[in-house]
Protein backbone atom coordinates (compact mmCIF):
# COMPACT_ATOMS: atom_id res chain seq x y z
CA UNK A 1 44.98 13.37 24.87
CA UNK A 2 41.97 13.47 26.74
CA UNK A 3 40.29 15.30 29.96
CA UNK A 4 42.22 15.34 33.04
CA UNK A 5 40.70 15.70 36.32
CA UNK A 6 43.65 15.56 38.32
CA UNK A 7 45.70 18.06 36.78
CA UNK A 8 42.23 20.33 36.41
CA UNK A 9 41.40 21.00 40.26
CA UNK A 10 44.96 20.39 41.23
CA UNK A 11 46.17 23.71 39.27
CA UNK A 12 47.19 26.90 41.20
CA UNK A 13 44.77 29.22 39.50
CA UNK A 14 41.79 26.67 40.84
CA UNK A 15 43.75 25.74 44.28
CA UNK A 16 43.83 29.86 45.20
CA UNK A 17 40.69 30.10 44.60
CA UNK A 18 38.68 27.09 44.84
CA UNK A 19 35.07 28.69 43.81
CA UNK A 20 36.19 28.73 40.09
CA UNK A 21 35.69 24.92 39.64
CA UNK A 22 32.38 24.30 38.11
CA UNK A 23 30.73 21.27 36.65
CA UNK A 24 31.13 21.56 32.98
CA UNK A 25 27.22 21.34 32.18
CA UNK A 26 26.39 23.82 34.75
CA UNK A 27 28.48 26.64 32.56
CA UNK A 28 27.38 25.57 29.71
CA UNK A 29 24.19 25.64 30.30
CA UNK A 30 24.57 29.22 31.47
CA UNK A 31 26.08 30.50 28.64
CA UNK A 32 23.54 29.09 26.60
CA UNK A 33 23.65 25.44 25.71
CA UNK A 34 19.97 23.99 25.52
CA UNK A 35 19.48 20.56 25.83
CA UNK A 36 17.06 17.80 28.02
CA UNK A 37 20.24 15.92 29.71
CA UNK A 38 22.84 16.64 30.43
CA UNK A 39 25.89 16.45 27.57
CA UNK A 40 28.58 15.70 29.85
CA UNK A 41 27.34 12.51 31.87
CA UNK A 42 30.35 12.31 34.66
CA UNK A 43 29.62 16.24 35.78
CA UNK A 44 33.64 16.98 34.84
CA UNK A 45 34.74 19.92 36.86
CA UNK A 46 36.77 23.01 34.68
CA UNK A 47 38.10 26.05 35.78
CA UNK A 48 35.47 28.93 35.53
CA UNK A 49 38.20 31.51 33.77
CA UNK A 50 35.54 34.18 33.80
CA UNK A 51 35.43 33.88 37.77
CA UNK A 52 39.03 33.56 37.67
CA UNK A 53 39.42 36.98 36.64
CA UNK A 54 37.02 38.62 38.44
CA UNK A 55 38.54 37.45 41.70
CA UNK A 56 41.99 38.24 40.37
CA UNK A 57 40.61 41.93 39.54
CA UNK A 58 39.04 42.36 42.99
CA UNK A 59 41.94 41.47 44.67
CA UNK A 60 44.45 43.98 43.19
CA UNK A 61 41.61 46.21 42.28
CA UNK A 62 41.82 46.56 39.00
CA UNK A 63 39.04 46.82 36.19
CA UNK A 64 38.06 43.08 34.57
CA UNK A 65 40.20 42.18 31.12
CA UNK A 66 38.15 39.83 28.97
CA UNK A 67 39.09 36.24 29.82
CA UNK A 68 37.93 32.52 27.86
CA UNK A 69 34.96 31.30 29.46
CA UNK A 70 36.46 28.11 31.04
CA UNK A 71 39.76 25.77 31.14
CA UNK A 72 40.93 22.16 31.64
CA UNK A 73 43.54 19.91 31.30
CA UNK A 74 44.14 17.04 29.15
CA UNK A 75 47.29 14.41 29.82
CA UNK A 76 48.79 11.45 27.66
CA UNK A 77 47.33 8.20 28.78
CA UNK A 78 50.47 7.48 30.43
CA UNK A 79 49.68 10.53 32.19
CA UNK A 80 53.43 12.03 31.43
CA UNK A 81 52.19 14.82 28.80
CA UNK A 82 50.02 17.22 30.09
CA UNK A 83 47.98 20.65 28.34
CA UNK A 84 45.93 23.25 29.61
CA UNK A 85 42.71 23.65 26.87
CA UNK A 86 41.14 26.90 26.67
CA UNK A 87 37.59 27.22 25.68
CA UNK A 88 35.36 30.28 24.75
CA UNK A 89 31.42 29.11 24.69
CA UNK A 90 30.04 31.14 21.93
CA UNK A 91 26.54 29.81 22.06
CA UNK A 92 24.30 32.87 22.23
CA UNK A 93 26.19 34.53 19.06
CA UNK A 94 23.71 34.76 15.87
CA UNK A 95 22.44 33.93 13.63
CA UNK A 96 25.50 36.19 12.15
CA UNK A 97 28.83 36.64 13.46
CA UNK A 98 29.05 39.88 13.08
CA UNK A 99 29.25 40.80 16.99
CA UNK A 100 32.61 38.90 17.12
CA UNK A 101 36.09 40.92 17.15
CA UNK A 102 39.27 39.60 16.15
CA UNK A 103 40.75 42.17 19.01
CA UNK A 104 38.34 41.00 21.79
CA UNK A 105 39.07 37.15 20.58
CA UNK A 106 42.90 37.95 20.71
CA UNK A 107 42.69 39.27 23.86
CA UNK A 108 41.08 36.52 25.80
CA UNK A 109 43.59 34.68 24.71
CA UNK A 110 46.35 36.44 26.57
CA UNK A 111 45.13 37.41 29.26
CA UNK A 112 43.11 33.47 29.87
CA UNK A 113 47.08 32.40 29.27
CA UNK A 114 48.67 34.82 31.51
CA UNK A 115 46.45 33.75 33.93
CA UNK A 116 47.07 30.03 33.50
CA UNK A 117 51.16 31.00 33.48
CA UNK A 118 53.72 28.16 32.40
CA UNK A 119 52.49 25.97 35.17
CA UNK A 120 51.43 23.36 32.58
CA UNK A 121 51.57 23.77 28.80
CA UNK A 122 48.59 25.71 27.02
CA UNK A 123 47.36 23.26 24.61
CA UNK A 124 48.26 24.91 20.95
CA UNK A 125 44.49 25.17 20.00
CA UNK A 126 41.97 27.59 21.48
CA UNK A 127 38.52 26.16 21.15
CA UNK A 128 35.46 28.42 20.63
CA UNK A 129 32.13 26.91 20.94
CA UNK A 130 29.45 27.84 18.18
CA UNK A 131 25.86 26.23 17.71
CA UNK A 132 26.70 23.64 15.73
CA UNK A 133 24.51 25.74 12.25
CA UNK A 134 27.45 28.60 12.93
CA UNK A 135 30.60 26.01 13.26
CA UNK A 136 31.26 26.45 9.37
CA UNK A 137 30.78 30.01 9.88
CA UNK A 138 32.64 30.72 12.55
CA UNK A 139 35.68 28.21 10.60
CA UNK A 140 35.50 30.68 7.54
CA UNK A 141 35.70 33.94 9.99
CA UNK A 142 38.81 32.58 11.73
CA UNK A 143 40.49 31.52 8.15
CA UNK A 144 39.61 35.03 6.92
CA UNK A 145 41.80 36.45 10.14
CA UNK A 146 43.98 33.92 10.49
CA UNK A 147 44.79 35.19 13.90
CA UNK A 148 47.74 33.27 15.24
CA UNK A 149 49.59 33.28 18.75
CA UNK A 150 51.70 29.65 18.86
CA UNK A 151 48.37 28.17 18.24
CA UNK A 152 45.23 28.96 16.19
CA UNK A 153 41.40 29.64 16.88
CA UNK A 154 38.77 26.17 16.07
CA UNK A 155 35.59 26.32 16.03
CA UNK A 156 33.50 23.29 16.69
CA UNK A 157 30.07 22.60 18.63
CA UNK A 158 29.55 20.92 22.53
CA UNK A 159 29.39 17.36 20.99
CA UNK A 160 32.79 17.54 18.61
CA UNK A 161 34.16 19.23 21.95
CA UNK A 162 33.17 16.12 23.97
CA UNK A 163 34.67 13.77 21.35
CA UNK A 164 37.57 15.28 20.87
CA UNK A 165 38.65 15.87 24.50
CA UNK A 166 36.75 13.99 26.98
């Protein structure tokens, strides 16, 4: 399954509030991917989850919960099978991992998928973006944990991230 533009800006959580679509490189970028060009050539929008929250807390009021950094969708070629991917960008973490929690991981989790309700299926994978020298790392942390909802944390860098889903 691959990226999904369609199903990405046509989802409530970015119809109700249409300022938490962003271009994919433009996020990245700001939570610290360095690079001369840009990684994702056709600009692919996501849902800004981070923004999603903080308009969600302002409206009720209610203080912020922690929240993945961004979300998309992926369909079937065919278009019939549809996922919501959630993504954490991890890119200013090192060169140790010791500044990540389990409970703070965990709880972006729930709280990104509450957000995202049943609308569409939450893919079974939650992605968190290392520099690609902390990907190992980061895969021997999440072993060590084994923190599982219905799906379980991967680590992996911007470029596996582009393979794998766009």
């Amino acid at each position: 399954m691959k990226y999904c533009y369609p199903t990405t800006i046509n989802h409530s959580v970015a119809s109700l509030c249409p300022n938490v679509l962003e271009n994919i490189n433009s996020l990245a970028v700001r939570e610290g991917f360095m690079t001369g060009a840009p990684l994702f050539p056709q600009m692919e929008i996501v849902i800004n989850m981070d923004d999603v929250e903080a308009h969600n807390a302002y409206l009720v009021p209610r203080k912020q919960v922690r929240s993945m950094d961004l979300a998309f969708a992926i369909s079937s070629q065919d278009k019939r099978t549809k996922e919501m991917v959630l993504v954490d960008l991890k890119l200013n973490v090192g060169p140790s991992l010791s500044s990540i929690l389990k409970d703070e991981l965990v709880e972006k989790i729930v709280e990104s998928r509450k957000t995202l309700g049943n609308e569409v299926k939450i893919h079974g994978q939650y992605i968190f973006i290392f520099q690609t020298n902390l990907v190992e790392q980061a895969r021997r942390l999440f072993f060590k944990w084994n923190p599982r909802l219905d799906g379980e944390n991967t680590s992996m860098d911007m470029d596996r991230l582009k393979s794998t889903y766009f």
